[in-house]
C-alpha atoms as a PDB file:
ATOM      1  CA  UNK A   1     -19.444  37.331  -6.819  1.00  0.00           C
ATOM      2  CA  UNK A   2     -19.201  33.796  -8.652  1.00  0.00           C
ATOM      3  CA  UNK A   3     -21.193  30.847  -6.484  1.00  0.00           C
ATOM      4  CA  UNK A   4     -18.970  28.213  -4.961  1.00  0.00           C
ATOM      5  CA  UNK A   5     -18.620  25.081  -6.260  1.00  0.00           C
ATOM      6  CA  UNK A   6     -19.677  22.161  -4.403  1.00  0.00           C
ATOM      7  CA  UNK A   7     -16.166  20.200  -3.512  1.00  0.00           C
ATOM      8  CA  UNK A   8     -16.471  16.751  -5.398  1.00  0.00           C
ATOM      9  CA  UNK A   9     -16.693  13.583  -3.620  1.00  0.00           C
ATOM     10  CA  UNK A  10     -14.330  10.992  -4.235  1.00  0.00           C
ATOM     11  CA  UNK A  11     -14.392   7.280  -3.291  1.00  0.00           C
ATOM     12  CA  UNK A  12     -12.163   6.961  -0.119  1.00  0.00           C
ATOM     13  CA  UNK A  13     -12.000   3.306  -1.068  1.00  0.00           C
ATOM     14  CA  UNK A  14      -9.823   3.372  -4.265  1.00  0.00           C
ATOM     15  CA  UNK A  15      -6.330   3.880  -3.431  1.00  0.00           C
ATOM     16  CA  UNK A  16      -3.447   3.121  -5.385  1.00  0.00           C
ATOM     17  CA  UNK A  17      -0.281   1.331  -4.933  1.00  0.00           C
ATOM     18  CA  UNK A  18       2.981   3.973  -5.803  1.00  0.00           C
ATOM     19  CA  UNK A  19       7.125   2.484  -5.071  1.00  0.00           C
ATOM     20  CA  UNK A  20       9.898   4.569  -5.240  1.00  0.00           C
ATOM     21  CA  UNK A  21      12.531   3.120  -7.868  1.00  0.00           C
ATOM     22  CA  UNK A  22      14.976   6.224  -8.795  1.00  0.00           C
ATOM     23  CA  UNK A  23      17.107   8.582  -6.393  1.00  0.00           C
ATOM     24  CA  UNK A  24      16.507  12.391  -5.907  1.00  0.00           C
ATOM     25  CA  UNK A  25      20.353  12.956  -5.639  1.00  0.00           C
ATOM     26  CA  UNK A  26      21.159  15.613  -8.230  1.00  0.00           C
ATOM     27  CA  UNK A  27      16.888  16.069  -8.594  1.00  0.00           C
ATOM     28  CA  UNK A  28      15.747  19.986  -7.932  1.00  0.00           C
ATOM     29  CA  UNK A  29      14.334  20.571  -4.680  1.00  0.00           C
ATOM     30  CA  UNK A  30      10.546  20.253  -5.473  1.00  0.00           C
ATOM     31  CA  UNK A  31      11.300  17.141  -6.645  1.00  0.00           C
ATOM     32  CA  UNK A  32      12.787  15.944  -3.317  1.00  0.00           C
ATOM     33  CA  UNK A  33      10.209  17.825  -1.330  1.00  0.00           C
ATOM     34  CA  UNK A  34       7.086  16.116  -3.496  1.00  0.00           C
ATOM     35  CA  UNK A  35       9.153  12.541  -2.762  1.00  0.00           C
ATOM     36  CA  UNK A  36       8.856  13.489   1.064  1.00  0.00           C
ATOM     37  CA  UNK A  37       5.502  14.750   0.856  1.00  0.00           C
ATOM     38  CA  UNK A  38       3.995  11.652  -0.545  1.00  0.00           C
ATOM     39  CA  UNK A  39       5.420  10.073   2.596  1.00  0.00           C
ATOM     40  CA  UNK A  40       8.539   8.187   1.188  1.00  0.00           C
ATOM     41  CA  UNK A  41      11.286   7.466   3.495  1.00  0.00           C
ATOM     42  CA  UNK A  42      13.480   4.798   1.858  1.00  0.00           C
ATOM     43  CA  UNK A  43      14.392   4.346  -1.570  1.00  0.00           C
ATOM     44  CA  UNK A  44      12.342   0.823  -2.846  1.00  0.00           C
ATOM     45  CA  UNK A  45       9.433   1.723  -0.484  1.00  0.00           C
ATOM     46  CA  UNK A  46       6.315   1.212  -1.363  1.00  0.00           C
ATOM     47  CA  UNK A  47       3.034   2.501  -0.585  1.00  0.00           C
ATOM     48  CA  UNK A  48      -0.207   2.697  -0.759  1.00  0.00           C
ATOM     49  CA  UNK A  49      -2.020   6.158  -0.910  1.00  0.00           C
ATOM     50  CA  UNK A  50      -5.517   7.330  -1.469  1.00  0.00           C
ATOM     51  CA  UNK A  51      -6.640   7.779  -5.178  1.00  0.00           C
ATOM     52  CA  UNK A  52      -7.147  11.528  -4.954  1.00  0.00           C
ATOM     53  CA  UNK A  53      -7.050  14.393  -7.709  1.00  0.00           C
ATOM     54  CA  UNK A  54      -4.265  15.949  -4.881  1.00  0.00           C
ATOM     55  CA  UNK A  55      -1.797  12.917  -4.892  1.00  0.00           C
ATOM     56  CA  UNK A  56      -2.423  12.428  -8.964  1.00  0.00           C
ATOM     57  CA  UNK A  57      -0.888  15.178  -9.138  1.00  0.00           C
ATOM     58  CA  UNK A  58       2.446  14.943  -6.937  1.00  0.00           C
ATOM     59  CA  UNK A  59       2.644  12.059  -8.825  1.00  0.00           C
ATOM     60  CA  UNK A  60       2.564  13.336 -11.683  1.00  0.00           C
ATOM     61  CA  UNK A  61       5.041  15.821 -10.708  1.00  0.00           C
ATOM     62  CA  UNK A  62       7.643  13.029 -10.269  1.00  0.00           C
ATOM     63  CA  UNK A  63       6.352  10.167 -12.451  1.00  0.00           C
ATOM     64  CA  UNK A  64       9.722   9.436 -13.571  1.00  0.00           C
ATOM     65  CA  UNK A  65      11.119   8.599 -10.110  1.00  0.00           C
ATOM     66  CA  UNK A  66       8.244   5.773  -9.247  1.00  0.00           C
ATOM     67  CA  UNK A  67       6.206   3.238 -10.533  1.00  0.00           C
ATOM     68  CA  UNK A  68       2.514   3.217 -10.374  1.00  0.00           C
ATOM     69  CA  UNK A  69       0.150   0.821 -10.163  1.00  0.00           C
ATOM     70  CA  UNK A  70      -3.446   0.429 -10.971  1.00  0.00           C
ATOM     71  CA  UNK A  71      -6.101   2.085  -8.365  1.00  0.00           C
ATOM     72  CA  UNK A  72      -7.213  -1.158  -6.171  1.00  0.00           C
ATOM     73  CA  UNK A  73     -10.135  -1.586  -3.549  1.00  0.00           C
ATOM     74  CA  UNK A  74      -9.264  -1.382  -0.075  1.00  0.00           C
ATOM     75  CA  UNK A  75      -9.999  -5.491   1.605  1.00  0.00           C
ATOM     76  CA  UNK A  76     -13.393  -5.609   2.811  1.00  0.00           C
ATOM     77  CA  UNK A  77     -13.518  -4.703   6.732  1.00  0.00           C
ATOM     78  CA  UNK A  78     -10.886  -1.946   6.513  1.00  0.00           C
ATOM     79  CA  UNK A  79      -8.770  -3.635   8.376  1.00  0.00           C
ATOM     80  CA  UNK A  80      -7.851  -6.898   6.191  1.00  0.00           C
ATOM     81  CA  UNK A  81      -3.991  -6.510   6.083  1.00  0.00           C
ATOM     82  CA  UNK A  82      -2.872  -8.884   8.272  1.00  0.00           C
ATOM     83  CA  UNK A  83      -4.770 -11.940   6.289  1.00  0.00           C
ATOM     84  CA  UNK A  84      -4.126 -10.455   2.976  1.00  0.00           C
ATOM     85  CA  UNK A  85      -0.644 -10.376   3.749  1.00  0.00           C
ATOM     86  CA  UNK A  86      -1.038 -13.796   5.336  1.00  0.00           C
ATOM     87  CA  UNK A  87      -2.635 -15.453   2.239  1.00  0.00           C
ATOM     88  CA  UNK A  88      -0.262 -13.396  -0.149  1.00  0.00           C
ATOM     89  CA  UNK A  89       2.847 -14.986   1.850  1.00  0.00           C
ATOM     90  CA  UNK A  90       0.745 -18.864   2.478  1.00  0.00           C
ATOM     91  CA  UNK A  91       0.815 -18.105   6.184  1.00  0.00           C
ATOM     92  CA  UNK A  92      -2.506 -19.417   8.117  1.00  0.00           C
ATOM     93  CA  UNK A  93      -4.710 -16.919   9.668  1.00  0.00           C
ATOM     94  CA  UNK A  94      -7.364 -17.894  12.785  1.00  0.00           C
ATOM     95  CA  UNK A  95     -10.580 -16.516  13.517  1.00  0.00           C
ATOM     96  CA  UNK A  96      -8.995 -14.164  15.847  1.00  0.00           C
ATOM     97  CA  UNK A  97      -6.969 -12.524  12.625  1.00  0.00           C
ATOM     98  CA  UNK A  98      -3.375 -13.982  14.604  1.00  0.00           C
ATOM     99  CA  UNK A  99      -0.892 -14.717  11.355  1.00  0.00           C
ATOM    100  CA  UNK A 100       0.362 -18.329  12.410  1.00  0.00           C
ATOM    101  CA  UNK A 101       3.479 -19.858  10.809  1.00  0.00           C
ATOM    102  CA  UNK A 102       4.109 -21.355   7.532  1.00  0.00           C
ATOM    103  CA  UNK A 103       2.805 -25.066   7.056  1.00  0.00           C
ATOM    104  CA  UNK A 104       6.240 -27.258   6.649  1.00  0.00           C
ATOM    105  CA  UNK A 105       7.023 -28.798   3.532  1.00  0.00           C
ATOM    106  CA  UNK A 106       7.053 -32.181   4.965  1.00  0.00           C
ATOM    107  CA  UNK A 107       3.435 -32.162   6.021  1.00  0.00           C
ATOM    108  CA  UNK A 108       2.109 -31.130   9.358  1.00  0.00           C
ATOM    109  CA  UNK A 109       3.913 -29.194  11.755  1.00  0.00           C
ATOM    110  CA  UNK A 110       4.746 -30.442  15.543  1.00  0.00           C
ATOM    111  CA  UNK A 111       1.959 -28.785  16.979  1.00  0.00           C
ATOM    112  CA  UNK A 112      -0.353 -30.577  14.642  1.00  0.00           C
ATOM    113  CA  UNK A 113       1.183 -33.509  15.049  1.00  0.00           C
ATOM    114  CA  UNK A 114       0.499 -33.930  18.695  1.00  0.00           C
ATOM    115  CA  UNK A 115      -2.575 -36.262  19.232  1.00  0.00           C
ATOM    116  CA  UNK A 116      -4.866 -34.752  22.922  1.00  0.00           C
END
């Protein structure tokens, strides 16, 4: 009887950024299913998957119905979406991680405005 292997390790931090830009209508089956299975719902969705040897591979399967991008770093503290998004957007974040409105155009907003 052969040894078993050790399962590899990989980096739970890389993930990488897939969007779904072609239909499956008139696509085989596995195709539609692999679509479905990477956890697409809408057609120009985007997400953001872990960088495994598993999801490589469904991707793979249907390269020619999304568009890839580059592995990327999770933000530090795991939980960093709302201020990347925030920052991404120029929407103000507080220390409390609430996304606040845009800053106006014309300079500061009402509530700014107001002297206490």
């Amino acid at each position: 009887m052969k040894p078993r292997r050790k399962a590899e390790t990989f980096d739970m931090d890389k993930t990488i950024t897939v969007k779904w830009i072609r239909s499956t209508i008139g696509r085989t089956d596995d195709q539609k299913k692999t679509i479905r299975s990477l956890g697409f719902r809408r057609l120009h969705q985007t997400l953001t998957l872990p960088d495994r040897p598993e999801i490589r591979g469904m991707v793979n399967r249907v390269i020619h119905l999304l568009e890839v991008n580059p592995s990327t770093p999770r933000p530090e503290g795991g939980q960093g979406l709302p201020s990347t998004r925030a920052h991404a957007e120029g929407l103000r974040v507080d220390p409390e991680r609430h996304v606040r409105a845009r800053p106006s155009k014309k300079g500061l907003g009402a509530a700014e405005r107001v002297k206490e």
